[in-house]
Protein backbone atom coordinates (compact mmCIF):
# COMPACT_ATOMS: atom_id res chain seq x y z
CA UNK A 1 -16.21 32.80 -34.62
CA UNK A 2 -14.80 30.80 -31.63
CA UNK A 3 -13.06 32.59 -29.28
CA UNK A 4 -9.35 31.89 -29.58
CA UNK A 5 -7.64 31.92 -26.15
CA UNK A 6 -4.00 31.77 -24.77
CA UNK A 7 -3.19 29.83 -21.45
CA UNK A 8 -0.10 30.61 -19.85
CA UNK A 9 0.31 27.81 -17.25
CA UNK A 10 -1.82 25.27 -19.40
CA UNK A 11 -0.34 22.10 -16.90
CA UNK A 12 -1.29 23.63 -13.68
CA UNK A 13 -4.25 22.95 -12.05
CA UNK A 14 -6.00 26.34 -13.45
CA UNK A 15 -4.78 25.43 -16.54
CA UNK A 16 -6.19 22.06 -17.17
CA UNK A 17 -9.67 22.86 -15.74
CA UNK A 18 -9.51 25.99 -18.29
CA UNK A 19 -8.84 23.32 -21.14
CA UNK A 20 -11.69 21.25 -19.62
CA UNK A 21 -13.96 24.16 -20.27
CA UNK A 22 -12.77 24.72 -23.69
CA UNK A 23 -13.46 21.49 -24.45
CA UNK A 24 -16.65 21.72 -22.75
CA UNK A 25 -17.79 24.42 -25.07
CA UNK A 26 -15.57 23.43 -28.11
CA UNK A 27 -18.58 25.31 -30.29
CA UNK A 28 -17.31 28.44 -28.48
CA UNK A 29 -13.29 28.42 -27.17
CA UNK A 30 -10.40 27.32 -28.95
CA UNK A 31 -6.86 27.11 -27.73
CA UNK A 32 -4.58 29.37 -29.85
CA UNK A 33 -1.34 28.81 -27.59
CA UNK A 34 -0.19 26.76 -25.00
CA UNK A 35 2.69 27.39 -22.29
CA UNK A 36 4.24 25.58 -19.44
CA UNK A 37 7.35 25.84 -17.31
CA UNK A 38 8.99 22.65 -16.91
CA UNK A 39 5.86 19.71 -17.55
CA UNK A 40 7.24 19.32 -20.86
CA UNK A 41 5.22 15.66 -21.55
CA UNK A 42 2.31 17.02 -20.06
CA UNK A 43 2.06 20.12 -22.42
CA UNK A 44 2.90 17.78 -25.32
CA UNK A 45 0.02 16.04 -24.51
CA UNK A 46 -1.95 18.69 -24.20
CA UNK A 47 -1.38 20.03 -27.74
CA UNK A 48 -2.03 16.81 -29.30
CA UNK A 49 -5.47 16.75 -28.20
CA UNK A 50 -5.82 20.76 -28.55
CA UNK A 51 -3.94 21.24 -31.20
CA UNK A 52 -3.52 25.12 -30.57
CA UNK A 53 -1.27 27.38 -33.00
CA UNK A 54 2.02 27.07 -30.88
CA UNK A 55 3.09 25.93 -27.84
CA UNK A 56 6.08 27.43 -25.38
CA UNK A 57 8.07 25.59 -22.44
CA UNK A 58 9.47 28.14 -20.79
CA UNK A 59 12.48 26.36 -19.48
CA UNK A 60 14.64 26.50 -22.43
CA UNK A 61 16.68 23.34 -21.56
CA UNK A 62 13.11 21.38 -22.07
CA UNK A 63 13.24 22.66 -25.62
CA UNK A 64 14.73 19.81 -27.63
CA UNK A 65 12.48 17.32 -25.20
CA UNK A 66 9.23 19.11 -26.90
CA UNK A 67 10.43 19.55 -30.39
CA UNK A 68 10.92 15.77 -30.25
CA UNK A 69 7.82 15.07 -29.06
CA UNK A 70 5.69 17.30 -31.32
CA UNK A 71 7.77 16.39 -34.45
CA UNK A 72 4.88 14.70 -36.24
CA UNK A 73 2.79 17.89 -35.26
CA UNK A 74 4.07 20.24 -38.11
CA UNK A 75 1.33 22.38 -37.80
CA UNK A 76 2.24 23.26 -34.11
CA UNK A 77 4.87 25.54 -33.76
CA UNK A 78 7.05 25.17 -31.01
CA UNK A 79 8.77 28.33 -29.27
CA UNK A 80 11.16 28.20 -25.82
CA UNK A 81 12.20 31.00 -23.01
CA UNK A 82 10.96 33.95 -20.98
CA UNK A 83 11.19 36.56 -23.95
CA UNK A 84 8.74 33.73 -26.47
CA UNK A 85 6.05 34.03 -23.66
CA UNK A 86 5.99 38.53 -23.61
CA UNK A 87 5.79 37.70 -27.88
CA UNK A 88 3.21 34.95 -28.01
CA UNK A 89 0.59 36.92 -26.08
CA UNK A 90 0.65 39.59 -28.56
CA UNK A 91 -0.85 37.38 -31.61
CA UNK A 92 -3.37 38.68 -33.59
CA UNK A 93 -5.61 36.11 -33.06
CA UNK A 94 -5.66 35.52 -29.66
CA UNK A 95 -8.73 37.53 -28.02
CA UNK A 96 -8.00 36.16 -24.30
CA UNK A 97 -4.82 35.63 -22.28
CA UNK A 98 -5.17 33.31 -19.18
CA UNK A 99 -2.71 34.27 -16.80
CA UNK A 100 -2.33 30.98 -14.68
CA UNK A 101 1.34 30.57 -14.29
CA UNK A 102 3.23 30.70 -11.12
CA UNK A 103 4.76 33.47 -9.43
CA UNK A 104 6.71 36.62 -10.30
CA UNK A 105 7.43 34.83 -13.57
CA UNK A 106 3.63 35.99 -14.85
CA UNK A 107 4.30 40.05 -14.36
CA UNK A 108 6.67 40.22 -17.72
CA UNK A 109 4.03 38.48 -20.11
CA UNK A 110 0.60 39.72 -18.19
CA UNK A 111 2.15 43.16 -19.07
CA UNK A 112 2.87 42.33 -22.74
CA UNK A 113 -1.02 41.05 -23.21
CA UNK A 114 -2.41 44.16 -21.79
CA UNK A 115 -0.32 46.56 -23.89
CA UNK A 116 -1.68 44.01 -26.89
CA UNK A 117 -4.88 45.15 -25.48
CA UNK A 118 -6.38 41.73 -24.67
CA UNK A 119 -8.67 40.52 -22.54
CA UNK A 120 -6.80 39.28 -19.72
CA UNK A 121 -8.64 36.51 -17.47
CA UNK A 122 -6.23 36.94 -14.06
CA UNK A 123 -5.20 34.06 -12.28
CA UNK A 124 -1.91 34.73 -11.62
CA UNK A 125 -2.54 36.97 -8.25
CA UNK A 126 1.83 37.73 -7.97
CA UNK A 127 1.07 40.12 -10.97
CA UNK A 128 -1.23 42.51 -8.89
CA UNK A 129 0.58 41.73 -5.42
CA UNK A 130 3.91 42.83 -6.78
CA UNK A 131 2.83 45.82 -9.29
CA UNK A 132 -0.71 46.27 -9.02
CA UNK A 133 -0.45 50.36 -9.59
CA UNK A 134 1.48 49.53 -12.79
CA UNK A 135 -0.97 47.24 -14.05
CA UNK A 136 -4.19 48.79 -13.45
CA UNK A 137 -2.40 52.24 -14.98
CA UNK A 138 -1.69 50.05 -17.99
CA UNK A 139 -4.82 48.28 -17.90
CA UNK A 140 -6.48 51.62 -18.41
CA UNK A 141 -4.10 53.00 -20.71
CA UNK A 142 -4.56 50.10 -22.98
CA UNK A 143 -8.24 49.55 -22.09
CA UNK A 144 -7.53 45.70 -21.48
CA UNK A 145 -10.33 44.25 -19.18
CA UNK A 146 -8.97 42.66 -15.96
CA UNK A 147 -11.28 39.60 -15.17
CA UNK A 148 -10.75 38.07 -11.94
CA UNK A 149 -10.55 34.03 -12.02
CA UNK A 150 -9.61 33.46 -8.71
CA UNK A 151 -12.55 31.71 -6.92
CA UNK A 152 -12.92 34.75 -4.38
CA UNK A 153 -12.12 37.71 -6.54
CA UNK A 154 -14.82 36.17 -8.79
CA UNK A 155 -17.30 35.82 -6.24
CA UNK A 156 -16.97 40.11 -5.48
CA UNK A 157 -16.83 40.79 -9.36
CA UNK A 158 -20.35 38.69 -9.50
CA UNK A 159 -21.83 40.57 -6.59
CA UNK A 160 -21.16 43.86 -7.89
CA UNK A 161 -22.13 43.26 -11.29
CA UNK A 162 -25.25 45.30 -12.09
CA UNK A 163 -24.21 47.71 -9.03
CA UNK A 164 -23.32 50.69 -11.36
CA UNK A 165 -21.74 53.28 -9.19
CA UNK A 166 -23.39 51.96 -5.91
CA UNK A 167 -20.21 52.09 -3.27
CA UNK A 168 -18.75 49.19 -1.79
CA UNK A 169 -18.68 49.72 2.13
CA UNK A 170 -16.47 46.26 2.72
CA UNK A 171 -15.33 43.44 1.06
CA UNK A 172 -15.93 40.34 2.68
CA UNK A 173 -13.05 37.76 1.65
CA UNK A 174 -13.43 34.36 2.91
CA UNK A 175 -10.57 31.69 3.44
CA UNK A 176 -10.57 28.22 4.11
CA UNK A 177 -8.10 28.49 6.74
CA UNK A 178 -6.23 25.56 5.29
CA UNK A 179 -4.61 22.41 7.26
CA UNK A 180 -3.54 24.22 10.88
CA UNK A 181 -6.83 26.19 11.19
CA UNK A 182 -7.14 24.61 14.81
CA UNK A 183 -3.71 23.99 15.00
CA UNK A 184 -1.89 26.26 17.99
CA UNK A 185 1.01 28.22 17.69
CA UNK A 186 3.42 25.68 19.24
CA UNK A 187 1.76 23.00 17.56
CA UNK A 188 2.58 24.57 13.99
CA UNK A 189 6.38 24.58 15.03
CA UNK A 190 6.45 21.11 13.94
CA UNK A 191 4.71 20.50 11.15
CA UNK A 192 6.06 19.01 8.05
CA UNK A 193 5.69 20.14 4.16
CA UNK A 194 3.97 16.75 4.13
CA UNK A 195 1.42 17.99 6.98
CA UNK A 196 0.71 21.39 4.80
CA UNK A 197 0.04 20.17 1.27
CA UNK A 198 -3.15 18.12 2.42
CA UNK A 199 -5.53 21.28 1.99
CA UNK A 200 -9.26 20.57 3.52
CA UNK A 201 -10.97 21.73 -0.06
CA UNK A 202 -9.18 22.96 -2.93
CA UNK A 203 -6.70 20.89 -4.84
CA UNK A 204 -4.09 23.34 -6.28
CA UNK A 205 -0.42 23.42 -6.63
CA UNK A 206 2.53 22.63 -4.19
CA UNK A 207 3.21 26.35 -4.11
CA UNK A 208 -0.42 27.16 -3.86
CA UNK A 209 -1.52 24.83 -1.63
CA UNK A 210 1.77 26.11 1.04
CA UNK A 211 0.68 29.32 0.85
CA UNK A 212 -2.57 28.59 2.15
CA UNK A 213 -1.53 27.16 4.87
CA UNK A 214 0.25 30.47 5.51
CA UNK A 215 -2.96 32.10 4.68
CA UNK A 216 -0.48 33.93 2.78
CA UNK A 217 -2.06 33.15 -0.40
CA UNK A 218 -4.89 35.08 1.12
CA UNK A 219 -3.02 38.05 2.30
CA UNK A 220 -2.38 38.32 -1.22
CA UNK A 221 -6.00 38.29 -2.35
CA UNK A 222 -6.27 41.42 0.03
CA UNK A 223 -3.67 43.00 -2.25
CA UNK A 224 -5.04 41.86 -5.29
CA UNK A 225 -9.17 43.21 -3.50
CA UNK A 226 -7.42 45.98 -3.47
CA UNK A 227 -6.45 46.88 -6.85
CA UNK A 228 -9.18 44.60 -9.06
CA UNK A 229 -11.60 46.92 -6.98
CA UNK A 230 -10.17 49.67 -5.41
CA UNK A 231 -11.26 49.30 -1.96
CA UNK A 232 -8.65 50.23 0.30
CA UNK A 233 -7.22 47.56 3.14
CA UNK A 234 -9.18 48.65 6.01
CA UNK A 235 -12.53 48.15 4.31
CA UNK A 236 -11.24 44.51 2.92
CA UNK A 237 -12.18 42.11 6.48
CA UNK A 238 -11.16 38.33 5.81
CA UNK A 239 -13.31 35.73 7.24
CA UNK A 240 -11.99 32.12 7.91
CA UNK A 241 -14.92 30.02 6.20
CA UNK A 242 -13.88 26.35 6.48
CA UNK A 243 -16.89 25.24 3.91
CA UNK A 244 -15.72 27.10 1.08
CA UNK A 245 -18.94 27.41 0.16
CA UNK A 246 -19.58 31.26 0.17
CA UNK A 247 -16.48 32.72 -1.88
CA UNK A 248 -16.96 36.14 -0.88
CA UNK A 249 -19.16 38.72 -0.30
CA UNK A 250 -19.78 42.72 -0.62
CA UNK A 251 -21.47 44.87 1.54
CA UNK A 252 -22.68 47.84 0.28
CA UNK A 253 -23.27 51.21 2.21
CA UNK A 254 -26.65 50.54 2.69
CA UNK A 255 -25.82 47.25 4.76
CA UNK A 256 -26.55 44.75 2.53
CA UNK A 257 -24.61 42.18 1.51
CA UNK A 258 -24.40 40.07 -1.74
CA UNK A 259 -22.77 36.77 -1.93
CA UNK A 260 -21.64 34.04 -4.38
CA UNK A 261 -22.49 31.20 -3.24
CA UNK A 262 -21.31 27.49 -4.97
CA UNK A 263 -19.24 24.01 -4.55
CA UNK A 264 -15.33 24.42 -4.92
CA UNK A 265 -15.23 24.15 -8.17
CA UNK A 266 -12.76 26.47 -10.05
CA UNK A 267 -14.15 25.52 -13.82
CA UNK A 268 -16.86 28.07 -12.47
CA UNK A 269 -15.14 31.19 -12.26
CA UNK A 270 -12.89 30.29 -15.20
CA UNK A 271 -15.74 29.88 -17.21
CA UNK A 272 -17.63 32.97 -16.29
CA UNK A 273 -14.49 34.68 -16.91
CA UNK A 274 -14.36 33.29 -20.58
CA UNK A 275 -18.35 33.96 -21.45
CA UNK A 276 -18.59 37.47 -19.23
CA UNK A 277 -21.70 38.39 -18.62
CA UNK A 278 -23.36 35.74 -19.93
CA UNK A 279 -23.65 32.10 -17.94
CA UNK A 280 -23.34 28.95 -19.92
CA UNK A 281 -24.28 25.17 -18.59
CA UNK A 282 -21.76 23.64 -16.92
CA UNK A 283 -21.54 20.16 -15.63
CA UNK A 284 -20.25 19.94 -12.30
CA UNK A 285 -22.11 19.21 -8.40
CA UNK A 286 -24.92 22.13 -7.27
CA UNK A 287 -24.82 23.34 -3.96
CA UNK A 288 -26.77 21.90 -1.34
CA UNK A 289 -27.37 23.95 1.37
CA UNK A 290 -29.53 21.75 3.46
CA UNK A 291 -26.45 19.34 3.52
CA UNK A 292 -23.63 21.61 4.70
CA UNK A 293 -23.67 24.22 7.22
CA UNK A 294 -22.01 27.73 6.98
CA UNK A 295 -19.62 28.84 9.84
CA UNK A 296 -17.30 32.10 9.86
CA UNK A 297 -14.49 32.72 12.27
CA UNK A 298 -12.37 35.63 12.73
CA UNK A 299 -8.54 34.89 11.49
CA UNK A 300 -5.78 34.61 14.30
CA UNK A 301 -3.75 37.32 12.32
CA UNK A 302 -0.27 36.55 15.56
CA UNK A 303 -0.76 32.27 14.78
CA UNK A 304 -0.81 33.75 10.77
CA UNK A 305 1.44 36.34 10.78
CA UNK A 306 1.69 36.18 6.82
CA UNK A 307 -1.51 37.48 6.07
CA UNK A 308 -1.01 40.25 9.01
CA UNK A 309 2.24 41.24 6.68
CA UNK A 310 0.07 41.35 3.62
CA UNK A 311 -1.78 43.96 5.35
CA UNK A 312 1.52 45.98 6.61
CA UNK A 313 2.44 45.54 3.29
CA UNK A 314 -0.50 47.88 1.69
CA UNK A 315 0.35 50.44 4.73
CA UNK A 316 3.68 51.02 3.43
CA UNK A 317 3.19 51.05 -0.04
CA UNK A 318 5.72 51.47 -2.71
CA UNK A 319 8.12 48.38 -3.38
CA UNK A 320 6.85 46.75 0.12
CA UNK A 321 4.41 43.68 -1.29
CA UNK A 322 6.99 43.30 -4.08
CA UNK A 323 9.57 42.42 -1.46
CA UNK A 324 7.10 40.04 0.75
CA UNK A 325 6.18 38.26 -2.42
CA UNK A 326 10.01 37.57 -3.54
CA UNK A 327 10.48 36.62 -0.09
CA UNK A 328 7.40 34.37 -0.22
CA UNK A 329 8.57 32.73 -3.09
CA UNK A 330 11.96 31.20 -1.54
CA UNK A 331 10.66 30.83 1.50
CA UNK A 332 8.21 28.59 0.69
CA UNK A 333 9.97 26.56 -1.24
CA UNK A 334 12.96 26.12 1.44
CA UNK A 335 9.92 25.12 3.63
CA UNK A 336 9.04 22.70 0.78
CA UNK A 337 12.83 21.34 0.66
CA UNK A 338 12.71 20.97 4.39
CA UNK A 339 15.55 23.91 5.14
CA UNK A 340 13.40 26.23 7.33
CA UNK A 341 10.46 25.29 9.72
CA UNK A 342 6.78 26.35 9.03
CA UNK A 343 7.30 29.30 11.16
CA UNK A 344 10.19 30.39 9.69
CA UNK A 345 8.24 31.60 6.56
CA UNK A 346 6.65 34.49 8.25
CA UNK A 347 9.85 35.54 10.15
CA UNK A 348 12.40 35.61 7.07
CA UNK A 349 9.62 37.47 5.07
CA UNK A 350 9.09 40.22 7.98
CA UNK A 351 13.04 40.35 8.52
CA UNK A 352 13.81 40.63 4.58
CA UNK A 353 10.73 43.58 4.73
CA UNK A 354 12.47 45.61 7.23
CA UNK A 355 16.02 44.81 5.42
CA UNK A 356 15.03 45.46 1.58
CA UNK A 357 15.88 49.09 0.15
CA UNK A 358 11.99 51.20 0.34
CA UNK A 359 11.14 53.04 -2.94
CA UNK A 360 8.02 54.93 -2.27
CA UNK A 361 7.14 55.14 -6.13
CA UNK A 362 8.73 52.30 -7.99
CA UNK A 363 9.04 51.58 -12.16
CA UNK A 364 9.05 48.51 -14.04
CA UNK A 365 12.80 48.31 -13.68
CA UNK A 366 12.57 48.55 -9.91
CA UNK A 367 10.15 46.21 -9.05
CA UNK A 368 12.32 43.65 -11.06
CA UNK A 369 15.72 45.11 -9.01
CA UNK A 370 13.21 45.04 -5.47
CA UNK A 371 12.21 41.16 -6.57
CA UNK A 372 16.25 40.19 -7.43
CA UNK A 373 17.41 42.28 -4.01
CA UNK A 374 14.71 40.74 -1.54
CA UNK A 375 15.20 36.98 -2.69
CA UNK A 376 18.94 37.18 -1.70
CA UNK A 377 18.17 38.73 1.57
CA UNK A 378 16.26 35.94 1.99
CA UNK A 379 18.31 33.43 0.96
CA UNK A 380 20.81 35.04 3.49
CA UNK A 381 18.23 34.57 6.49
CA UNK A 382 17.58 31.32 5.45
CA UNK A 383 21.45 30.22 5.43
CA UNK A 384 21.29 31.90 8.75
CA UNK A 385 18.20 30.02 10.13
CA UNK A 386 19.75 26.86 9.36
């Protein structure tokens, strides 16, 4: 029986190299459901040439837009809004849920797949960074496996495969550094939206690709190391590798240190997340380590003050990384409209921190009040910034 799986984000960048492993391994995978937010043609598309169960835009206004272009696709049905994406994760059928939408917007229906006890292949790191002791408590309750997709957070899960109960001394989580790596402090006052979205490697997302430059994308891999693997934040050291070429590391008490090792390539870790444990082919560049050499720097965590807020973020617990990532989200994109400057982001998010009502141990319901309270802060620093 083919696997049947549901993407959630199917015309993002995860999301299409996810379909290009199903199709890959057609013999194996099969597309049950389909979602998007707004790429309404694009997920069309897509479901022609997957033809999945159903498909859901999330953006209800986009709703009449998809009907019309599925309507010779009776056999697809064709669902709209926040509430169909918590329901469609619950079919029957579906025996993987691919988290690879955007943002705060993947908590709701991440948590509706677990408690439908399915396999849930994570790529959506906001669900961990805003309520990652909620979801590994439901995780367990439900006994859902977490598999990580993310290229570093599968690179740790592969080195401590086949490690049993052997402890994990550090976790070794390298970053590309993104476009200002040798950028100065003064220098990054100027930079443009334009300047940030040209990553060095990876070719992700507007959102994404910001939040690398940040390197707050990989403050919130710390927060996501530390839940997927429960290593706490002094033991988690992040390493600016500009290669890309190891994707992390463990070191283990008795001072060695396994590594995953491969091209940027994120059909790898998608796939292994789909076939877990086993490894199937898959067509894409080998690594070629006479060709490329391997350098590791220590981060500049005052030049990158995001990722040094991720970390003040685990110290204080509670609500706190729920607030930085609300604050991360409309920060970024005012950087992206061109209504702050680049080192803005990190200021409004550390002012809307120290603003933002603490609960030491929040519910469901509060980290949805802490997410709709810290986004109007910010939007109040921003108006003030302007």
């Amino acid at each position: 029986m083919k696997k049947q799986v549901c993407i959630l984000g199917s015309t993002g960048s995860i999301g299409t190299q996810a379909l290009e492993v199903i199709e890959e391994h057609s013999d194996l995978f099969e597309a049950y459901c389909l979602t998007a937010n707004n790429q309404v043609e694009k997920l069309a598309e897509q479901a022609r040439k997957f033809r999945p169960a159903c498909v859901v835009i999330a953006n209800e206004e986009k709703y009449p837009k998809l009907v019309e272009l599925l309507s010779d696709q009776p056999d697809i049905k064709v669902y709209a809004g926040a509430d169909a994406l918590c329901d469609v994760v619950t079919a029957g059928p579906i025996d993987m849920v691919l988290t690879a939408m955007v943002g705060f917007a993947g908590l709701a229906p991440t948590i509706s797949a677990i408690k439908a006890r399915k396999t849930i292949c994570l790529a959506n790191k906001e669900t961990l960074v805003v309520a990652g002791e909620l979801i590994c408590s439901l995780a367990q309750e439900y006994r859902a496996p977490i598999l990580p997709v993310d290229s570093e957070h599968s690179a740790i899960f592969q080195s401590i495969v086949g490690e049993g109960d052997n402890e994990i001394e550090k976790i070794l989580l390298t970053a590309s550094g993104g476009p200002f790596r040798l950028k100065t402090h003064d220098e990054m006052r100027t930079v443009t939206a334009a300047d940030a979205l040209h990553h060095p490697t990876w070719d992700m997302g507007a959102k994404i690709t910001i939040d690398s430059a940040t390197m707050m994308n990989k403050g919130f891999e710390v927060i996501e190391a530390k839940w997927l693997f429960g290593v706490e934040a002094d033991r988690i050291q992040v390493l600016v590798h500009p290669q890309s070429m190891v994707h992390s590391a463990v070191q283990f008490r008795d001072g060695s240190v396994k590594a995953q090792l491969g091209v940027p390539d994120m059909r790898l870790p998608i796939q292994y997340a789909f076939t877990y444990p086993d490894r199937l082919p898959l067509h894409s560049e080998r690594l070629d380590l006479f060709k490329h050499p391997l350098e590791f720097f220590e981060p500049d965590m005052k030049k990158f003050k995001c990722l040094a807020l991720a970390f003040e973020g685990l110290r204080r617990g509670g609500n706190a990384c729920c607030v930085i990532n609300a604050a991360n989200e409309v920060v970024n994109l005012a950087f992206r409209e061109g209504k702050i400057g680049f080192l803005d982001i990190g200021d409004i998010i550390e002012q809307t921190l120290d603003k933002a009502t603490v609960i030491a141990k929040p519910t469901y319901e509060d980290y949805i009040n802490s997410d709709k309270e810290a986004r109007e802060i910010a939007k109040q620093f921003i108006i003030h910034n302007s």
